[in-house]
Structure formats: C-alpha cells, structure tokens
Protein backbone atom coordinates (compact mmCIF):
# COMPACT_ATOMS: atom_id res chain seq x y z
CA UNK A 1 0.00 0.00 0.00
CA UNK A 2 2.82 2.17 0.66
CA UNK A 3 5.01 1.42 -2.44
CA UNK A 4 6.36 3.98 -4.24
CA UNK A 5 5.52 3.25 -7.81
CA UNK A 6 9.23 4.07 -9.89
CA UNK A 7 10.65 2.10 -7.35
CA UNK A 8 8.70 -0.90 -7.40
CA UNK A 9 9.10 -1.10 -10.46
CA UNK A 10 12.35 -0.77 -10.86
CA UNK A 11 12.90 -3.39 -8.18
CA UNK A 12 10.40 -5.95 -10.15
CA UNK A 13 12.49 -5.43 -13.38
CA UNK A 14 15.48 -5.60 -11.62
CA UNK A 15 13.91 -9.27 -10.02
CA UNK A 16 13.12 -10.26 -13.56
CA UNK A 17 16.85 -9.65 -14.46
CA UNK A 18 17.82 -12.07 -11.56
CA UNK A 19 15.68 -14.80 -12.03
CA UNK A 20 16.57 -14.53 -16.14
CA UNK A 21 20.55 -14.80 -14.82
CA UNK A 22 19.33 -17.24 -12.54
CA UNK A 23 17.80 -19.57 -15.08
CA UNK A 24 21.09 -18.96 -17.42
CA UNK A 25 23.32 -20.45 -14.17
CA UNK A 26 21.29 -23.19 -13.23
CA UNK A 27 23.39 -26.09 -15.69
CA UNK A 28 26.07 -24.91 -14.10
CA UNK A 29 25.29 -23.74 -10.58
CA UNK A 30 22.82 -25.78 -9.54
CA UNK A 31 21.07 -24.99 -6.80
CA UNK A 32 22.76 -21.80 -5.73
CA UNK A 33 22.06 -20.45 -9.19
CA UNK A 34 20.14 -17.94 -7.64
CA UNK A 35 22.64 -17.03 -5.01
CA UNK A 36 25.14 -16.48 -8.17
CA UNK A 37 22.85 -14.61 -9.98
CA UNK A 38 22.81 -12.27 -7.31
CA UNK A 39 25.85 -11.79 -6.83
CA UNK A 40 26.76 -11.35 -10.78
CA UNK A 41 23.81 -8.84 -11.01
CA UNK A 42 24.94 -6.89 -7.68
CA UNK A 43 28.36 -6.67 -10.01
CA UNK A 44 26.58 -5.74 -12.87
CA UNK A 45 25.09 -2.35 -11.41
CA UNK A 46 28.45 -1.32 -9.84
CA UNK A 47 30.07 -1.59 -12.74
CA UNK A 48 27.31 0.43 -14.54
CA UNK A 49 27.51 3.54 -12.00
CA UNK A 50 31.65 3.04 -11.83
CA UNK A 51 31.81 6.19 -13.82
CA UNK A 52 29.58 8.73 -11.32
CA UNK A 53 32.72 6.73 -8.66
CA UNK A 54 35.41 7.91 -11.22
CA UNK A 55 34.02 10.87 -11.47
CA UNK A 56 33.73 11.52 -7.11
CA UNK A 57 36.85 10.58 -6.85
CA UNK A 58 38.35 12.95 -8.96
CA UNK A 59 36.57 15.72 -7.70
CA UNK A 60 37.30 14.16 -4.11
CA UNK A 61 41.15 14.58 -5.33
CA UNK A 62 40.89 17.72 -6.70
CA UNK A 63 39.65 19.41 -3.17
CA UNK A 64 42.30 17.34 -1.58
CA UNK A 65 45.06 19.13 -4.12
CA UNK A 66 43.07 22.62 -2.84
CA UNK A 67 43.37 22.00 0.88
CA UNK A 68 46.76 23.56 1.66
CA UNK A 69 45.65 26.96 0.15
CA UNK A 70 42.07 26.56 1.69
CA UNK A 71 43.60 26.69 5.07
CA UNK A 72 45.83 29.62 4.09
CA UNK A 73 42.59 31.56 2.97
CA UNK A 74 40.47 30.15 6.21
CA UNK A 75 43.60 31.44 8.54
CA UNK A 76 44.37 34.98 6.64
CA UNK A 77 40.43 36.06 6.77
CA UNK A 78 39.14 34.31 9.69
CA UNK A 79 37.48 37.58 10.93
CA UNK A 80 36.20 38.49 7.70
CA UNK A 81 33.62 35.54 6.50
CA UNK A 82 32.34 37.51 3.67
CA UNK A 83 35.72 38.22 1.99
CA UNK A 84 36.70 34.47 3.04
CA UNK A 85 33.89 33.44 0.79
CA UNK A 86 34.58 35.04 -1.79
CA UNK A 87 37.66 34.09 -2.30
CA UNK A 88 36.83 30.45 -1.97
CA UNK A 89 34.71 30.62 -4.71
CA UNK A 90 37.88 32.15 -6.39
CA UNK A 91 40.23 29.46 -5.53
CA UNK A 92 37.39 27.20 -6.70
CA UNK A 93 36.71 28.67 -9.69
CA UNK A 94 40.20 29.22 -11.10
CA UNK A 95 40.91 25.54 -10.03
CA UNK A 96 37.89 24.32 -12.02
CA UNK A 97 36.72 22.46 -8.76
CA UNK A 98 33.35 22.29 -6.74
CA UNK A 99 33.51 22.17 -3.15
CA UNK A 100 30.12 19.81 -3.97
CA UNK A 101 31.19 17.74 -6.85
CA UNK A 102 32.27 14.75 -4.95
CA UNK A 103 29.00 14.80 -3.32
CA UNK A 104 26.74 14.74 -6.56
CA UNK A 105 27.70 11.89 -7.80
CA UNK A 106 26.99 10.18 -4.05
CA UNK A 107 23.54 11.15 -4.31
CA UNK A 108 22.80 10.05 -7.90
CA UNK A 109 24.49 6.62 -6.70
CA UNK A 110 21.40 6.19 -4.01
CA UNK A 111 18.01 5.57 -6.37
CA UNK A 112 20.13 2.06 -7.58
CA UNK A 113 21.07 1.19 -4.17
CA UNK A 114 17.42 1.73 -3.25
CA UNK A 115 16.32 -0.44 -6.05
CA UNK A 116 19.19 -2.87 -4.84
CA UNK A 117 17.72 -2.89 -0.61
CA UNK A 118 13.91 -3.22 -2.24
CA UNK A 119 14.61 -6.19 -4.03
CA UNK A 120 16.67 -8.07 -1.72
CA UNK A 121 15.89 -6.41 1.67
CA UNK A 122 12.00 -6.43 1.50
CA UNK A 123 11.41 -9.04 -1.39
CA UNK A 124 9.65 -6.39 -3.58
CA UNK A 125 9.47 -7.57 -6.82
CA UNK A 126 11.20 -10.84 -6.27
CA UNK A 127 9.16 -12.63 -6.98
CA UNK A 128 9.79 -16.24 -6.14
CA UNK A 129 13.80 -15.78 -5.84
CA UNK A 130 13.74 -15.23 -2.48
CA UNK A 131 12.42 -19.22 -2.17
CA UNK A 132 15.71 -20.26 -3.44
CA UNK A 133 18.40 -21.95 -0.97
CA UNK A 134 21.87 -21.18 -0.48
CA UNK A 135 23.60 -24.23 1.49
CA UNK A 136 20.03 -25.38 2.12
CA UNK A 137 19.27 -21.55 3.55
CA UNK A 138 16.54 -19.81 1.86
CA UNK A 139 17.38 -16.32 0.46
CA UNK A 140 14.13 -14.93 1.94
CA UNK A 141 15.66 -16.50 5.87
CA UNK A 142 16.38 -13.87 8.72
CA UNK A 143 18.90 -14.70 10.83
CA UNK A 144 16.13 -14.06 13.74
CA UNK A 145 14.05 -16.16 12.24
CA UNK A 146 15.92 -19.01 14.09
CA UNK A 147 19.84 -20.13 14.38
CA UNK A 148 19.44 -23.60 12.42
CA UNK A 149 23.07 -24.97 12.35
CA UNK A 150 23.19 -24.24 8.79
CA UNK A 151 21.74 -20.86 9.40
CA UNK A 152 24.86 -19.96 11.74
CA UNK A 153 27.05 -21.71 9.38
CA UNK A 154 25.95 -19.65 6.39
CA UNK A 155 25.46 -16.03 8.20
CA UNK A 156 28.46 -16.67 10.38
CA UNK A 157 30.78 -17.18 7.00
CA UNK A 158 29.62 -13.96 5.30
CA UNK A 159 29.53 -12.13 8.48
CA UNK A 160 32.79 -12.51 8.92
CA UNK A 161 33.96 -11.58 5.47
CA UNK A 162 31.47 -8.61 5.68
CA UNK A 163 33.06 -7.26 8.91
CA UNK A 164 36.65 -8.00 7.99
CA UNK A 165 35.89 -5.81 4.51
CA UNK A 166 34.28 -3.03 6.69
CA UNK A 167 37.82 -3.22 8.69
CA UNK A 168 39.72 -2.44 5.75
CA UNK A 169 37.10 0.15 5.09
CA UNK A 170 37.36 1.64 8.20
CA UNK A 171 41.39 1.79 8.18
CA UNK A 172 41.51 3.34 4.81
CA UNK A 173 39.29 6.09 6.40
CA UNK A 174 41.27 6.57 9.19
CA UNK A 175 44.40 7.20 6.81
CA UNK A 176 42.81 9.25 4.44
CA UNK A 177 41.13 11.68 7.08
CA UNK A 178 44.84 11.71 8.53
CA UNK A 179 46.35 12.68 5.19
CA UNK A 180 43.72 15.13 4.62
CA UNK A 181 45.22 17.54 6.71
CA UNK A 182 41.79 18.57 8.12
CA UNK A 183 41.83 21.52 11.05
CA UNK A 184 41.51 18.87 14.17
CA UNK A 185 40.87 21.74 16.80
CA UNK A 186 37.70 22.07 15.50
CA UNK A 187 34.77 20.17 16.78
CA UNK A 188 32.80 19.30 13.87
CA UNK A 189 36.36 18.24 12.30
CA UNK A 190 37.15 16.37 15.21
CA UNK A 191 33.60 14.54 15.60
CA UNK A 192 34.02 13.61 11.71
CA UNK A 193 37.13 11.61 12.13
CA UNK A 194 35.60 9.57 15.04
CA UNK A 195 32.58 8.81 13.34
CA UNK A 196 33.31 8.14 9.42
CA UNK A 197 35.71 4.88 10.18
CA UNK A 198 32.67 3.99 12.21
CA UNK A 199 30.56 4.40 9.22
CA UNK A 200 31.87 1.37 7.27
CA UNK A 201 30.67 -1.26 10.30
CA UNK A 202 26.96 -0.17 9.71
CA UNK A 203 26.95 -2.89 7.06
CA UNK A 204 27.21 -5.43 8.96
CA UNK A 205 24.21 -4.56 11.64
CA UNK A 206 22.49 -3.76 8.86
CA UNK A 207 23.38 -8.02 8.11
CA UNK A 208 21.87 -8.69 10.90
CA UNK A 209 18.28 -7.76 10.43
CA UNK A 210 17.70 -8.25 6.59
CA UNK A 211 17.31 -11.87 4.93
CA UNK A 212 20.19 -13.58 3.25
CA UNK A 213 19.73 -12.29 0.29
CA UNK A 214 20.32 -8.73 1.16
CA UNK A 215 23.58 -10.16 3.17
CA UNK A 216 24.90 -11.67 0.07
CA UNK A 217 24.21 -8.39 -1.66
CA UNK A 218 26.04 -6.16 0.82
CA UNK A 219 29.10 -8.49 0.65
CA UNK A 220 29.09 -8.58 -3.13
CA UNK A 221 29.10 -4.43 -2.94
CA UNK A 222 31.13 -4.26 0.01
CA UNK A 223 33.84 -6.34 -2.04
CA UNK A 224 33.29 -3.98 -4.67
CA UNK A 225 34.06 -0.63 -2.86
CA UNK A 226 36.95 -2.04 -1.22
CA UNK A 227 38.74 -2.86 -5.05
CA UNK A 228 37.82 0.71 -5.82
CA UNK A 229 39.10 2.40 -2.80
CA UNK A 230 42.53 0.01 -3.73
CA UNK A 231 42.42 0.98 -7.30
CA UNK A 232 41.05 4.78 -7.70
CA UNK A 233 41.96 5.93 -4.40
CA UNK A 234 45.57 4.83 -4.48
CA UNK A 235 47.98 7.70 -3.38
CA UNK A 236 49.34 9.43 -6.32
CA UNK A 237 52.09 11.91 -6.45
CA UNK A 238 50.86 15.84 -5.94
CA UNK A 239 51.42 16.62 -9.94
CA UNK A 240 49.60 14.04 -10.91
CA UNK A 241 46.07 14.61 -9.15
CA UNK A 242 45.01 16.96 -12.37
CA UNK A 243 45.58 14.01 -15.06
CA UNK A 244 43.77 11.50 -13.17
C-alpha cells in the first residue's frame, strides 16, 4: 500500500533480471544459481555507475590538491567571513573544482542502491527468488528467524567476510582523514574523524536484520568498494592529481 511506484518497479524489473541470470546459471550452478545470480547482477550495477565513482573521486582529489591553500585563505580572513567566501569561490573557480562535486555523484548513486535494498531487503518484486536456498538456507531466511546450524554456518561465514571488509574500510578512512590535513581543533572536524571509520561497520548490523539475500548483496558491494578504494583511491604523487 505504501510502495512507491518508480521504485517498485524498478525493483520488479530488476527481479526479472535475476531470475533470467538465474535460469542462465542453473546447468552450471545448480542450486545456488540464484545465489550467483545475485551476486553477478549486484556486479553488474556497480560496474554500470563506476563512472559517477570515477568521477567523485576525482573531484574528491581535486579538493584534496586545494586544501593547503584553503587553510591559508580560512587562517588569513578568519574575521572576515564575507571576503573568506569570496575568495573560496575564487580558488574554486580558477581551479575548475566544486567544493560539492564529490558529493553529486553520491547522491545520484542512491536511487540504484534503493532499487538494490527493495529487491533483496523487503522481497519487492522478487518474486519467487527469495524461495531459493543457499547451502540449504533460503534467500528470503532472517537470521532471527531461528539459528538452524546451517543458518549460523551460512550467516556466520559472510559475516565474517562482511566485517573483515568493513575493517579495511574503516582503516583506509582513518588514513585518508589523517592525510587530509583537516583543522583537528575544530569540533565538527574532530567529531568527523571519530565517526566516518565507524561508518563502514553499519553494514554489517544492517546483516543482521535483513534476509540472506540482502547479506549476500552487501558483501558482493562491500567487495566492490573495497577494489575501488585500492584501485582509484591509491595515493598518487601531488602533480599528478590533475591528469587523473
């Protein structure tokens, strides 16, 4: 009663998608076919919105390349916020940069992962996938719904791989809000690099409460922002952070 139309939709074509990749794997998968098929289709849409995560992390590096001269213009007009903004927009604008650009393509990343927690978080639109058994688990089981030996065997596994990727998740945020050179004697700054390394362990309580399917879709994605954060957010020499 309280779907939202675009989005149920979107999550039942998405569904049909699954259970079409699901068919194509069952000669060879068997009866996890569906369990593959989710996790092929999970890679599927990250690699379609890889470009908006190209694109964030550029503009995430070229902020980063700003941040020396930020603080120079933050200390040299402290008492003068109108001239200080000004002349961030100047540094800004000569630089080519958006102090929101990294943030844009964030936010047009969230209507797929929507689609993505519909389909395998609340079964909307799928249909009879979540039926389907992983290591004699069905995809539609809670972990609350009652700790079968097989359940605990089967959460307990990708728990564990979902909390050690939100580890190295955590670390790398650690690091980077270390190397980001951010003004720590301010509170807001300060209450930011307690909480974002925090951020990354959210996954797995969110594992805790959804049905499997939805677990083996936040380790798929998981997986997958860990290889980018390895691959596009690699430290790269000063000069370099305009050609990337």
């Amino acid at each position: 009663m309280l779907a939202f139309s675009p989005v149920h939709d979107a999550a039942t074509a998405a569904g049909s998608v699954v259970g079409w990749l699901a068919g194509l794997l069952t000669p060879l998968a068997g009866g996890v076919a569906t369990a593959a098929a989710i996790v092929l289709f999970t890679i599927a849409v990250r690699l379609l919105i890889s470009p908006l995560t190209v694109a964030q992390v550029r503009a995430e590096r070229r902020r980063a390349a700003l941040a020396p001269q930020l603080r120079q213009l933050q200390q040299r007009y402290a008492g003068d916020p109108a001239t200080l903004q000004a002349e961030l927009f100047a540094l800004y604008r000569r630089a080519g940069a958006s102090p929101v650009a990294g943030c844009l393509p964030a936010l047009l990343q969230a209507p797929f992962f929507l689609v993505m927690y519909r389909l395998f978080g609340t079964g909307d639109g799928a249909g009879g996938l979540l039926d389907a058994r992983l290591a004699g688990v069905p995809l539609g089981w809670h972990l609350g719904d009652g700790p079968t030996p097989s359940v605990l065997l089967v959460f307990g596994v990708l728990l564990a791989v979902l909390a050690g990727l939100a580890t190295v998740l955590s670390r790398r945020a650690r690091r980077t809000a270390a190397s980001a050179g951010a003004p720590t004697d301010q509170p807001w700054a300060a209450l930011l690099a307690r909480v974002l390394p925090l951020l990354p362990y959210g996954t797995v309580l969110l594992a805790l409460v959804v049905p499997l399917a939805a677990v083996l879709y936040l380790v798929t994605t998981t997986a997958w922002t860990v290889a980018e954060h390895v691959l596009l957010r690699r430290p790269v020499p000063a000069g370099a952070i305009d050609e990337r």
